[in-house]
PDB file of N, CA and C in Angstrom:
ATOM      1  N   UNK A   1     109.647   6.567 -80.684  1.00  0.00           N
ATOM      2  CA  UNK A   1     110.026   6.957 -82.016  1.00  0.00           C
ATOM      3  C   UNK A   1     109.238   6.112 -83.007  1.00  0.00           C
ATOM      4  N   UNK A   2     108.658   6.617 -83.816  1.00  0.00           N
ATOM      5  CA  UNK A   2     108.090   6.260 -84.814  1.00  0.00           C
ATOM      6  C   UNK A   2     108.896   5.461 -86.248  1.00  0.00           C
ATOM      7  N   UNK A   3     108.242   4.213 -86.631  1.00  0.00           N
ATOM      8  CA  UNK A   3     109.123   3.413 -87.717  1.00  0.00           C
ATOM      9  C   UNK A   3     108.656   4.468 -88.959  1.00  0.00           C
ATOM     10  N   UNK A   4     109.648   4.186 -90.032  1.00  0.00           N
ATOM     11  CA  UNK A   4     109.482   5.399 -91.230  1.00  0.00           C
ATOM     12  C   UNK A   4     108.604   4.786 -91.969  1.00  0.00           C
ATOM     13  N   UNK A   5     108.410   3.210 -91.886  1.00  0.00           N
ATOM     14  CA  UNK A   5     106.663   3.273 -92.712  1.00  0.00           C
ATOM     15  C   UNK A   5     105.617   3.855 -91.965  1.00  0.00           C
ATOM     16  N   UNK A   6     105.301   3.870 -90.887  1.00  0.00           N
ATOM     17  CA  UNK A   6     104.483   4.474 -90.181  1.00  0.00           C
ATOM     18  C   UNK A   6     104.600   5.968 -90.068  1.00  0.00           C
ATOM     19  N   UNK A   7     105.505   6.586 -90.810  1.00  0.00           N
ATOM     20  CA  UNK A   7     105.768   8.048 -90.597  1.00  0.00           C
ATOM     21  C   UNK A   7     105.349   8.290 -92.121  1.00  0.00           C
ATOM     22  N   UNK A   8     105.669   7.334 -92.968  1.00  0.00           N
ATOM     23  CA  UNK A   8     105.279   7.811 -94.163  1.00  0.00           C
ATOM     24  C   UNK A   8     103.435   7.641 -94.317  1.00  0.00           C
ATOM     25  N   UNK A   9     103.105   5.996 -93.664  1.00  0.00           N
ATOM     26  CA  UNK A   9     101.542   6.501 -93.762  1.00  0.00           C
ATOM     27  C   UNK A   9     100.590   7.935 -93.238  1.00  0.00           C
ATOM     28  N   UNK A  10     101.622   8.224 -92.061  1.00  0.00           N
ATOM     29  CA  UNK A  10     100.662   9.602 -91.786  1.00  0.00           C
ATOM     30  C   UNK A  10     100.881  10.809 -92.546  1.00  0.00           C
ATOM     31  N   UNK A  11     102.235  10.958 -93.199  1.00  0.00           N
ATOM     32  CA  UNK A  11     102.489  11.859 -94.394  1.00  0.00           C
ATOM     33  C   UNK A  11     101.323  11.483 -95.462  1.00  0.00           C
ATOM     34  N   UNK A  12     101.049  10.378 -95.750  1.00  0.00           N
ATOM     35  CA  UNK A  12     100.431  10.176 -96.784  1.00  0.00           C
ATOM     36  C   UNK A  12      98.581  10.724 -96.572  1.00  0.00           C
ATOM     37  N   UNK A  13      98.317  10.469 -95.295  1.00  0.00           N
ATOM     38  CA  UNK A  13      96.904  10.912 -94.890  1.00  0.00           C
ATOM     39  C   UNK A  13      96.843  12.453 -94.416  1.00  0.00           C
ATOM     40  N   UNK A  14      98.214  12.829 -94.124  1.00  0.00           N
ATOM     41  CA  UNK A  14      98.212  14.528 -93.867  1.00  0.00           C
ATOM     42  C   UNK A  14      98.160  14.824 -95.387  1.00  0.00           C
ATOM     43  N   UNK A  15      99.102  14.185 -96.515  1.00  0.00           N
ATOM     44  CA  UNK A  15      98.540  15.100 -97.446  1.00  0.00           C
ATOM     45  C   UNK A  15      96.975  14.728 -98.391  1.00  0.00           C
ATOM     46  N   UNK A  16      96.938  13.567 -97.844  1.00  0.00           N
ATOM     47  CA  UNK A  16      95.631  13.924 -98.452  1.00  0.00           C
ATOM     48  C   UNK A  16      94.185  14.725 -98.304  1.00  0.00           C
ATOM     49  N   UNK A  17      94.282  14.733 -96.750  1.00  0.00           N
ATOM     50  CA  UNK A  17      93.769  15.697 -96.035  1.00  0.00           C
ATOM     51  C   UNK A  17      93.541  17.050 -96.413  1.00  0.00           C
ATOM     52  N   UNK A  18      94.735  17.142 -96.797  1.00  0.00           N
ATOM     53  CA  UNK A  18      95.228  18.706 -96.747  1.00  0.00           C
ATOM     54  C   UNK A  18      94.925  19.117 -98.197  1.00  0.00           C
ATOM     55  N   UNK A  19      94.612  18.243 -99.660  1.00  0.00           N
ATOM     56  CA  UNK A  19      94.414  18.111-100.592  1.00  0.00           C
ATOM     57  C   UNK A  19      92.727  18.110-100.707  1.00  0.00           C
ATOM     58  N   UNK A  20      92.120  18.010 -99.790  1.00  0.00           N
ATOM     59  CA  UNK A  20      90.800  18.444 -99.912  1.00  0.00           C
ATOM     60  C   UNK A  20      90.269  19.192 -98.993  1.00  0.00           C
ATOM     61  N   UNK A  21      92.037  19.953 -98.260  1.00  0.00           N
ATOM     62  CA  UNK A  21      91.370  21.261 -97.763  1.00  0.00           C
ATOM     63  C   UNK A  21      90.781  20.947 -96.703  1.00  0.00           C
ATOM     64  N   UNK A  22      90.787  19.580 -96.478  1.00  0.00           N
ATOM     65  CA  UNK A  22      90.887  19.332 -94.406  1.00  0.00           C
ATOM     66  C   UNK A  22      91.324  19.140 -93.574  1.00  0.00           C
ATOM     67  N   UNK A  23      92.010  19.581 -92.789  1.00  0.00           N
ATOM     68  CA  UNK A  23      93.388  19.726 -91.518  1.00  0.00           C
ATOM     69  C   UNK A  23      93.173  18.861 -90.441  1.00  0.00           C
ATOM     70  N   UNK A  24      93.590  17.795 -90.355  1.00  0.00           N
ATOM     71  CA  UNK A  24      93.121  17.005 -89.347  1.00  0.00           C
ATOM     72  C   UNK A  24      94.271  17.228 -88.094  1.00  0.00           C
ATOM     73  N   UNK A  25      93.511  17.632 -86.996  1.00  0.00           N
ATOM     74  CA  UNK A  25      94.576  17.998 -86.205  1.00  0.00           C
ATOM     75  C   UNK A  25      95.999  17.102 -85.860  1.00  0.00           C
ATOM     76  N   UNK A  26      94.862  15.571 -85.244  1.00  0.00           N
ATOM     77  CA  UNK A  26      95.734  14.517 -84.864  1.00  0.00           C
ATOM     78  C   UNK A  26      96.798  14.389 -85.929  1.00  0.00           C
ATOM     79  N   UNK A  27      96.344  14.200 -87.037  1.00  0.00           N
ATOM     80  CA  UNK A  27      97.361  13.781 -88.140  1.00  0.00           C
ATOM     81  C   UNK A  27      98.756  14.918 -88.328  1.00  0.00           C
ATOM     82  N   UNK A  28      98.209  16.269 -87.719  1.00  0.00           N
ATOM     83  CA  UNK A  28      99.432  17.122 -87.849  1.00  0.00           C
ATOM     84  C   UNK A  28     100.113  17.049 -87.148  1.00  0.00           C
ATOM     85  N   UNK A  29      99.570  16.813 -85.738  1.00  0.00           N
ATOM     86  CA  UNK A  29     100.960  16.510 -84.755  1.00  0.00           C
ATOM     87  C   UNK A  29     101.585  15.350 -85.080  1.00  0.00           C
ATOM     88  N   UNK A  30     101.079  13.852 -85.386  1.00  0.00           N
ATOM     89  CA  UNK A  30     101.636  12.682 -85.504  1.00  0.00           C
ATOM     90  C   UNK A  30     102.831  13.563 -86.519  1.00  0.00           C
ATOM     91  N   UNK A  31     102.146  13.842 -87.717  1.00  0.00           N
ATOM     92  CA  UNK A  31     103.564  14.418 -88.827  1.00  0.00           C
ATOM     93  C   UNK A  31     104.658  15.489 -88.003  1.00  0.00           C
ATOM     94  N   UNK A  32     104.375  15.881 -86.964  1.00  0.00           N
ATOM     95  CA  UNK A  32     105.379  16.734 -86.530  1.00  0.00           C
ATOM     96  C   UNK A  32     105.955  15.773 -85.501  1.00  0.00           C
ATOM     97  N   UNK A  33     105.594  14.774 -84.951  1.00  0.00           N
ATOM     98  CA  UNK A  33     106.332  13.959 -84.365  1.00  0.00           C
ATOM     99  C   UNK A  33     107.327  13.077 -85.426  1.00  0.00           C
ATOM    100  N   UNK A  34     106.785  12.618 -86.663  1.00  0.00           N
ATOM    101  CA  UNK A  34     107.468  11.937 -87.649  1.00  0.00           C
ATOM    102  C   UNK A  34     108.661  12.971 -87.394  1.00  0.00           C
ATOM    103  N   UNK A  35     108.639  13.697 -87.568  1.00  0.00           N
ATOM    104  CA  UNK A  35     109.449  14.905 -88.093  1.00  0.00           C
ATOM    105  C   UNK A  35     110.916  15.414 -87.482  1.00  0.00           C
ATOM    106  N   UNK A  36     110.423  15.393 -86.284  1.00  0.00           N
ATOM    107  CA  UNK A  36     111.190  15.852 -85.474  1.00  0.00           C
ATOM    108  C   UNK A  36     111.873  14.439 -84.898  1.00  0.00           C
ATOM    109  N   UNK A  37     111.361  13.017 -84.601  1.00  0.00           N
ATOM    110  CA  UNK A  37     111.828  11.960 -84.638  1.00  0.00           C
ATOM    111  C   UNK A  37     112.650  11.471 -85.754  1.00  0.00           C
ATOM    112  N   UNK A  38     113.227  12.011 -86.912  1.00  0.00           N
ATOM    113  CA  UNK A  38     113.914  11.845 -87.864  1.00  0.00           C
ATOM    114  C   UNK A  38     115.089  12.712 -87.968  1.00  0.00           C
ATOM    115  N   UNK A  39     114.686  14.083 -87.919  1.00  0.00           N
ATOM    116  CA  UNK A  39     115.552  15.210 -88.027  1.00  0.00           C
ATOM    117  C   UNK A  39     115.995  15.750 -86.840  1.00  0.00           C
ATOM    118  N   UNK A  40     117.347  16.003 -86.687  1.00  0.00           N
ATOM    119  CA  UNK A  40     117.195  16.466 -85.446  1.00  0.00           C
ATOM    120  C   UNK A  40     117.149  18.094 -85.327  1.00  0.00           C
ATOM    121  N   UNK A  41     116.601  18.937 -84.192  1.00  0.00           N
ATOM    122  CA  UNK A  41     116.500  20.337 -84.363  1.00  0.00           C
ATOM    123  C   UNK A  41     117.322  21.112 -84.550  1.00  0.00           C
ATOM    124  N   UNK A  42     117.239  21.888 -85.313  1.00  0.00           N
ATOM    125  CA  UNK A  42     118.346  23.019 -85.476  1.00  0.00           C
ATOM    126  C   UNK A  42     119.016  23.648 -84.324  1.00  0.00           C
ATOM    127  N   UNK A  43     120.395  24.065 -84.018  1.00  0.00           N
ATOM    128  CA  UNK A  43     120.342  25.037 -83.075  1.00  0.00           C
ATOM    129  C   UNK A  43     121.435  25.810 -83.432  1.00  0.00           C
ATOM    130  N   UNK A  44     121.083  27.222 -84.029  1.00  0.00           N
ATOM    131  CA  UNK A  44     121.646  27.805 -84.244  1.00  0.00           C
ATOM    132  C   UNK A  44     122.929  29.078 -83.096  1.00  0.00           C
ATOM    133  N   UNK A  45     124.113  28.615 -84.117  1.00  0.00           N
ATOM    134  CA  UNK A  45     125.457  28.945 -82.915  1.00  0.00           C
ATOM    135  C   UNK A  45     125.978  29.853 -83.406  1.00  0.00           C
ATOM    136  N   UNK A  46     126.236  31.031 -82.084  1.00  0.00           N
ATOM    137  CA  UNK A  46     126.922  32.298 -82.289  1.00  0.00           C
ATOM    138  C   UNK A  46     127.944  31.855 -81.480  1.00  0.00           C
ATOM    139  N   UNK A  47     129.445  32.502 -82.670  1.00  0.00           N
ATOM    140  CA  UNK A  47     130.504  32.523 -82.059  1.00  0.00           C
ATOM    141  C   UNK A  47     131.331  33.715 -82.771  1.00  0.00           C
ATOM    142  N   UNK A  48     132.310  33.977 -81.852  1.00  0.00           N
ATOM    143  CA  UNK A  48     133.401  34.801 -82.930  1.00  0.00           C
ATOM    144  C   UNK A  48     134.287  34.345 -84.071  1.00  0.00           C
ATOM    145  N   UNK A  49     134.445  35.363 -85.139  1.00  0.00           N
ATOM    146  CA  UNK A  49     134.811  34.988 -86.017  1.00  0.00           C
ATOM    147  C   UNK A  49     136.511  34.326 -86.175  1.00  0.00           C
ATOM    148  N   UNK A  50     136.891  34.817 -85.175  1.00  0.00           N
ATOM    149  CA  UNK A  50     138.046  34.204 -85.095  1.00  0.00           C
ATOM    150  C   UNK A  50     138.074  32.303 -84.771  1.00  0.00           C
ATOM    151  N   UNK A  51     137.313  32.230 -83.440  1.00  0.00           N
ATOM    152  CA  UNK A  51     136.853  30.812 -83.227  1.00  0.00           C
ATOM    153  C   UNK A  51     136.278  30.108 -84.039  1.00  0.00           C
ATOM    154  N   UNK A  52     135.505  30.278 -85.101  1.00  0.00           N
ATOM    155  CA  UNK A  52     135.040  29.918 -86.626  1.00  0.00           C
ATOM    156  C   UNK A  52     136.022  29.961 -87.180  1.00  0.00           C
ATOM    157  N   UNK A  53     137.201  30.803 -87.690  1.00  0.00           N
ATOM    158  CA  UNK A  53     138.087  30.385 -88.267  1.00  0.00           C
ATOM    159  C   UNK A  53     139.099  29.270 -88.380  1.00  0.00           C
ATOM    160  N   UNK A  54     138.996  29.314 -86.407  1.00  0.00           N
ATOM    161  CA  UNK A  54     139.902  28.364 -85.829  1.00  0.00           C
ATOM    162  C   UNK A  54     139.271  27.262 -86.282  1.00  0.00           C
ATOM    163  N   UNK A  55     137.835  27.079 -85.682  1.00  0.00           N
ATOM    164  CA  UNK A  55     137.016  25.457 -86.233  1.00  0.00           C
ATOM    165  C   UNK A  55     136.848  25.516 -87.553  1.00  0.00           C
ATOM    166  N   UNK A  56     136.819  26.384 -88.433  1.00  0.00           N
ATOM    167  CA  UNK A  56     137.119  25.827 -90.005  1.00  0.00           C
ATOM    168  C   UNK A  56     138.296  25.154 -90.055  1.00  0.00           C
ATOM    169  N   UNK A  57     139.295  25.697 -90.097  1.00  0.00           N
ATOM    170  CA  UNK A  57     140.867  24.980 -90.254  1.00  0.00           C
ATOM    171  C   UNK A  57     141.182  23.784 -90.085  1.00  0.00           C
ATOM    172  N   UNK A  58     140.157  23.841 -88.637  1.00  0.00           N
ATOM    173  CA  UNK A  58     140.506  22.196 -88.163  1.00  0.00           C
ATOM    174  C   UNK A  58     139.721  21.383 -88.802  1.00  0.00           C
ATOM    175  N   UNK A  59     138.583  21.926 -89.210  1.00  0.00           N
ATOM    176  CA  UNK A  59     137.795  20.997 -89.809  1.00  0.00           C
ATOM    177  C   UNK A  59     138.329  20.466 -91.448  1.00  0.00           C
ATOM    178  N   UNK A  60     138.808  21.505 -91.866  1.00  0.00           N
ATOM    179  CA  UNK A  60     139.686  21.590 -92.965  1.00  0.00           C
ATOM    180  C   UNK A  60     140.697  20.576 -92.990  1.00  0.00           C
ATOM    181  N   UNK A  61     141.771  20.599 -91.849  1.00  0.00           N
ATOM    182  CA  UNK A  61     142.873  19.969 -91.377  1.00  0.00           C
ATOM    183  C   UNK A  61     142.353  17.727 -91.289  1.00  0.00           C
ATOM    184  N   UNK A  62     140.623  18.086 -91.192  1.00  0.00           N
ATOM    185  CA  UNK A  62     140.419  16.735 -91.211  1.00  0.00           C
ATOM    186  C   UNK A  62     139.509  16.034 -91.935  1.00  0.00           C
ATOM    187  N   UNK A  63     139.532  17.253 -93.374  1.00  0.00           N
ATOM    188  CA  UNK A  63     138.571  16.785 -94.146  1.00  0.00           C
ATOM    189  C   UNK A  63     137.014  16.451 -93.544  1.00  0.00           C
ATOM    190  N   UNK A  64     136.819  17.151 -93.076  1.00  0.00           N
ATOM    191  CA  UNK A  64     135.071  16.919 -92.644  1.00  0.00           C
ATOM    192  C   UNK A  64     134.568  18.745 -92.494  1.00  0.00           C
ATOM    193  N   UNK A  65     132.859  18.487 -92.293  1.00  0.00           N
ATOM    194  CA  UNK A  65     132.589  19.715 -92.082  1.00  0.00           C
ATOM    195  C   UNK A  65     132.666  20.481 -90.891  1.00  0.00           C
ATOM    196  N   UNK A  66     132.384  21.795 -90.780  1.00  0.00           N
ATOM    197  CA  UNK A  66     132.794  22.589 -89.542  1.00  0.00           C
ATOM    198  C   UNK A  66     131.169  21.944 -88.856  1.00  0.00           C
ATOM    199  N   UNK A  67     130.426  21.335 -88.954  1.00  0.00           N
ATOM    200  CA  UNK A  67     129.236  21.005 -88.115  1.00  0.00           C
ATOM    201  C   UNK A  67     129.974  19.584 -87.680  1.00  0.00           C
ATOM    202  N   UNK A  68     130.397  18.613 -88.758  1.00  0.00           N
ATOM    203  CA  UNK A  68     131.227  17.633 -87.977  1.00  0.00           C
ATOM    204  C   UNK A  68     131.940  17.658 -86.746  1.00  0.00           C
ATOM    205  N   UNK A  69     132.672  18.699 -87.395  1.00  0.00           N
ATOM    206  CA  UNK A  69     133.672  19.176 -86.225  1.00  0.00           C
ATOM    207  C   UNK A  69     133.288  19.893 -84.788  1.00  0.00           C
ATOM    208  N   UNK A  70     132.585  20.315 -84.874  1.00  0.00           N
ATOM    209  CA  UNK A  70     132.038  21.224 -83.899  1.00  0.00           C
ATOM    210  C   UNK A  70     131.067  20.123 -82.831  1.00  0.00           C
ATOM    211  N   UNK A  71     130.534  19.092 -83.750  1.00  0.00           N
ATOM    212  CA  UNK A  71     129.667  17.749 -83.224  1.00  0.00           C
ATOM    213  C   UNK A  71     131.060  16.973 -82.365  1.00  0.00           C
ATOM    214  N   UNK A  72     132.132  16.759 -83.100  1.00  0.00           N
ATOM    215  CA  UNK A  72     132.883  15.720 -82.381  1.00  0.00           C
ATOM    216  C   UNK A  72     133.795  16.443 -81.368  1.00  0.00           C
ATOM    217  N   UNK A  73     134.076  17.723 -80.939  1.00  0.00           N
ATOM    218  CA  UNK A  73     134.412  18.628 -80.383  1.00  0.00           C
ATOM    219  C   UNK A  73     133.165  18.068 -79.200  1.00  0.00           C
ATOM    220  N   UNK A  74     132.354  18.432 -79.397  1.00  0.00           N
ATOM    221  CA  UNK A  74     131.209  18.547 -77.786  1.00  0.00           C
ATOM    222  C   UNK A  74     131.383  17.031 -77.247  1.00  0.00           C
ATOM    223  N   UNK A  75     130.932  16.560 -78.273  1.00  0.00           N
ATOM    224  CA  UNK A  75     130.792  14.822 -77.740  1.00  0.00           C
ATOM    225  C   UNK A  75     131.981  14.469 -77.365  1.00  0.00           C
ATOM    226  N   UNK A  76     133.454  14.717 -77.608  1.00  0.00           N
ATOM    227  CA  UNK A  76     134.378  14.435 -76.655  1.00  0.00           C
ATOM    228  C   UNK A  76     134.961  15.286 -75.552  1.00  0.00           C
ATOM    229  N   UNK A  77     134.335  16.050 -75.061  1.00  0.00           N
ATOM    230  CA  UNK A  77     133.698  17.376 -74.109  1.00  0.00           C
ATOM    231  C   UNK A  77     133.102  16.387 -72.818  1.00  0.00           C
ATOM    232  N   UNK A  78     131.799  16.026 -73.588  1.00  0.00           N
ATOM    233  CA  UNK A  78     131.321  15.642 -72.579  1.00  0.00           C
ATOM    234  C   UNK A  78     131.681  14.278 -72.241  1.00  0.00           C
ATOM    235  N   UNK A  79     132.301  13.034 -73.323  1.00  0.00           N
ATOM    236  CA  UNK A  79     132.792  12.021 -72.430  1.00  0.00           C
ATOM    237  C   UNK A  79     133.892  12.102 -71.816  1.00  0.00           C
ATOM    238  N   UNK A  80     134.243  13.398 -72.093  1.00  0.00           N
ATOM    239  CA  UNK A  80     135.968  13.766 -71.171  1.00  0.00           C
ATOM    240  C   UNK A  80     137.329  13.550 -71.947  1.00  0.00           C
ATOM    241  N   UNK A  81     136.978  13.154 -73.436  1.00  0.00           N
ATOM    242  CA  UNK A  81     137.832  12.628 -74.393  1.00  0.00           C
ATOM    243  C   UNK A  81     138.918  14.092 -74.125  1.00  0.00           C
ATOM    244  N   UNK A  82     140.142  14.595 -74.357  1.00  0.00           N
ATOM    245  CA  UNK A  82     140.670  15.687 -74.346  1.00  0.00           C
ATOM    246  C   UNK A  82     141.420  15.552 -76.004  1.00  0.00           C
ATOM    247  N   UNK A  83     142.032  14.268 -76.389  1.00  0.00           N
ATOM    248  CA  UNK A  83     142.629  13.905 -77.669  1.00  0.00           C
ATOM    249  C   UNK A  83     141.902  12.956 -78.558  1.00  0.00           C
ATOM    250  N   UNK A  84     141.646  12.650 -79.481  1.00  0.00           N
ATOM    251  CA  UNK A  84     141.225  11.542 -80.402  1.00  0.00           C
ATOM    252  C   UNK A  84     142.363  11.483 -81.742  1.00  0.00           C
ATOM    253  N   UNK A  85     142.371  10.168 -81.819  1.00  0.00           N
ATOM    254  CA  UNK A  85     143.444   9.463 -83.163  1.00  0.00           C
ATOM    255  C   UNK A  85     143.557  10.441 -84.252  1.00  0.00           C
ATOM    256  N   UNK A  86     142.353  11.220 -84.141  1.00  0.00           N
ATOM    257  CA  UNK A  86     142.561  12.222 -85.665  1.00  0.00           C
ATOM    258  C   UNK A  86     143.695  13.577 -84.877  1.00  0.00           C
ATOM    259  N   UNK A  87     143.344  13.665 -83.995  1.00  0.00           N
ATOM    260  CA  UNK A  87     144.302  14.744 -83.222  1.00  0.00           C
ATOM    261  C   UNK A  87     145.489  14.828 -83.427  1.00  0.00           C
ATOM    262  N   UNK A  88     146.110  13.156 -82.424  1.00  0.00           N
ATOM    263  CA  UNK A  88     147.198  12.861 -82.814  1.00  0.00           C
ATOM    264  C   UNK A  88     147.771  12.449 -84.047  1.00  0.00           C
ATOM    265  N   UNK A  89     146.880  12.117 -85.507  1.00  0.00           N
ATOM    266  CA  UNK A  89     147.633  12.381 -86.837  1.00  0.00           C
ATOM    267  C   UNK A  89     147.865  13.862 -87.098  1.00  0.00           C
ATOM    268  N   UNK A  90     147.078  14.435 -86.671  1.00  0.00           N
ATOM    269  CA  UNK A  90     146.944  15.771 -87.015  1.00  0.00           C
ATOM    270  C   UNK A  90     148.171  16.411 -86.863  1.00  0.00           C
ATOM    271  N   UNK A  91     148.035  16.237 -85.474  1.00  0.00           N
ATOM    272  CA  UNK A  91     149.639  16.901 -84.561  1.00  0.00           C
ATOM    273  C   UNK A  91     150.988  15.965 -84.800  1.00  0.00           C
ATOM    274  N   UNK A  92     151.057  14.641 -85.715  1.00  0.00           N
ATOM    275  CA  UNK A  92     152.123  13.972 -86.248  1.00  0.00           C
ATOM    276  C   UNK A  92     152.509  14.778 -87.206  1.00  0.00           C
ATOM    277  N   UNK A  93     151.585  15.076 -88.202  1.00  0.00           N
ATOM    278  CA  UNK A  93     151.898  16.012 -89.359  1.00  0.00           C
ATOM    279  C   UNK A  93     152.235  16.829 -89.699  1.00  0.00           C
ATOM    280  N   UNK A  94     151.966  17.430 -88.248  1.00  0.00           N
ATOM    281  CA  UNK A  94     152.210  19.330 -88.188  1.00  0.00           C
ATOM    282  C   UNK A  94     153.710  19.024 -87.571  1.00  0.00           C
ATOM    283  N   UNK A  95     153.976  18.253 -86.681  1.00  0.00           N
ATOM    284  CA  UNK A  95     155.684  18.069 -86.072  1.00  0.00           C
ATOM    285  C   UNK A  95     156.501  17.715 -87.389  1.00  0.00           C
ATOM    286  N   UNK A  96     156.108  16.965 -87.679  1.00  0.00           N
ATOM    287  CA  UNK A  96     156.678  16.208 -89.141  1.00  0.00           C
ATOM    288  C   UNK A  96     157.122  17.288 -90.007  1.00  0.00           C
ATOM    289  N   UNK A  97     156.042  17.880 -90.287  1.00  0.00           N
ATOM    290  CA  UNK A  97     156.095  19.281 -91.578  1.00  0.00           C
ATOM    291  C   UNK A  97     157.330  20.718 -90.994  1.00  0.00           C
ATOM    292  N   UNK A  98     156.812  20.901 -89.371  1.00  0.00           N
ATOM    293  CA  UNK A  98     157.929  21.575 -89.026  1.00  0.00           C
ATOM    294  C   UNK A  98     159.540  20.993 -88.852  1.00  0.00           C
ATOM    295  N   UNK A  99     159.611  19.853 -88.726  1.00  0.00           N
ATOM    296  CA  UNK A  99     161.008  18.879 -88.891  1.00  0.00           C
ATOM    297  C   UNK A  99     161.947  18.949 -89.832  1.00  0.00           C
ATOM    298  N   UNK A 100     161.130  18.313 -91.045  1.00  0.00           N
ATOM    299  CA  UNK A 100     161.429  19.063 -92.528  1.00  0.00           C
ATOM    300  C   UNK A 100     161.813  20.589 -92.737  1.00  0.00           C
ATOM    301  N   UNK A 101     160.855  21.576 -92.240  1.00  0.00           N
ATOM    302  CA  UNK A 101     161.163  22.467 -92.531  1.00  0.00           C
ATOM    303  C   UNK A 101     162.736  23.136 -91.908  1.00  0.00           C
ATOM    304  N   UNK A 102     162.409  22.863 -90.711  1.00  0.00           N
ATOM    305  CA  UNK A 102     163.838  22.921 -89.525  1.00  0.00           C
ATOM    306  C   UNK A 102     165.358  23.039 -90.267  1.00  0.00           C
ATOM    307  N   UNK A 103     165.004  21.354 -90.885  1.00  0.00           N
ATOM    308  CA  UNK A 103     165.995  20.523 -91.474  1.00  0.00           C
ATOM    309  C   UNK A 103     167.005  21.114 -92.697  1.00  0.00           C
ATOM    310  N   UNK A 104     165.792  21.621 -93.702  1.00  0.00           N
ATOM    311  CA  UNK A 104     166.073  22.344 -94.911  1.00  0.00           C
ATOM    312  C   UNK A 104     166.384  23.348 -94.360  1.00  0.00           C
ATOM    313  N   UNK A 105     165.841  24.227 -93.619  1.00  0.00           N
ATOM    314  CA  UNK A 105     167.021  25.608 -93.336  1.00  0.00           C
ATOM    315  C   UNK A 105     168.345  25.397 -92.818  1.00  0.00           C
ATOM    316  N   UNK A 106     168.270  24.008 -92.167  1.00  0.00           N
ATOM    317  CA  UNK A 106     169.891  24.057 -91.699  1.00  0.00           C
ATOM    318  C   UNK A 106     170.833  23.581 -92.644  1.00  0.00           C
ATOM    319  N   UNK A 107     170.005  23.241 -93.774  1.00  0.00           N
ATOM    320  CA  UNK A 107     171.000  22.822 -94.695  1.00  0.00           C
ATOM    321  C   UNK A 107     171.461  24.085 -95.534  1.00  0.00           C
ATOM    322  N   UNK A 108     171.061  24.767 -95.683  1.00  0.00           N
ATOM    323  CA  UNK A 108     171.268  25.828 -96.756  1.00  0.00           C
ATOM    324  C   UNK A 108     172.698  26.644 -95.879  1.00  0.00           C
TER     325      UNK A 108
END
């Protein structure tokens, strides 16, 4: 992996290059190595809209984005995690909220 001053000097010689209209090969791959060593690749995900709904909510439910969510979903997938601390607030809140609710109907 390339350090980001060293990613910025070859940005700086790709564009100058490219500013007098000469393409230096080496220098384009180095910049596509900068590149891709910084960013990571896209990978675009088909799912049903219902399962998007579901991972909005939750993502909703924890204040972060549905790419957050969908990131900390795999990564505790693959270390075998099945619950994490945000889970169990999650699912405190939702018992909690139905408790209350329980409660107040039996009062009426």
């Amino acid at each position: 992996m390339l350090s980001s001053i060293k990613c910025l000097a070859i940005i700086r010689v790709y564009l100058t290059l490219r500013v007098k209209k000469t393409l230096c090969v080496v220098s384009r791959r180095l910049l596509c190595c900068c590149v891709m060593a910084t960013q990571p690749i896209p990978y675009p995900l088909r799912m049903p809209e219902e399962l998007r709904a579901q991972l909005e909510a939750r993502a909703a439910a924890r204040k972060r984005s549905l790419n957050a969510e969908i990131l900390d979903i795999l990564q505790s997938s693959v270390e075998g995690n099945t619950t994490t601390d945000m889970d169990l607030d999650v699912l405190a809140e939702e018992v909690a909220r139905r408790v209350a609710a329980k409660l107040k109907n039996s009062e009426r």
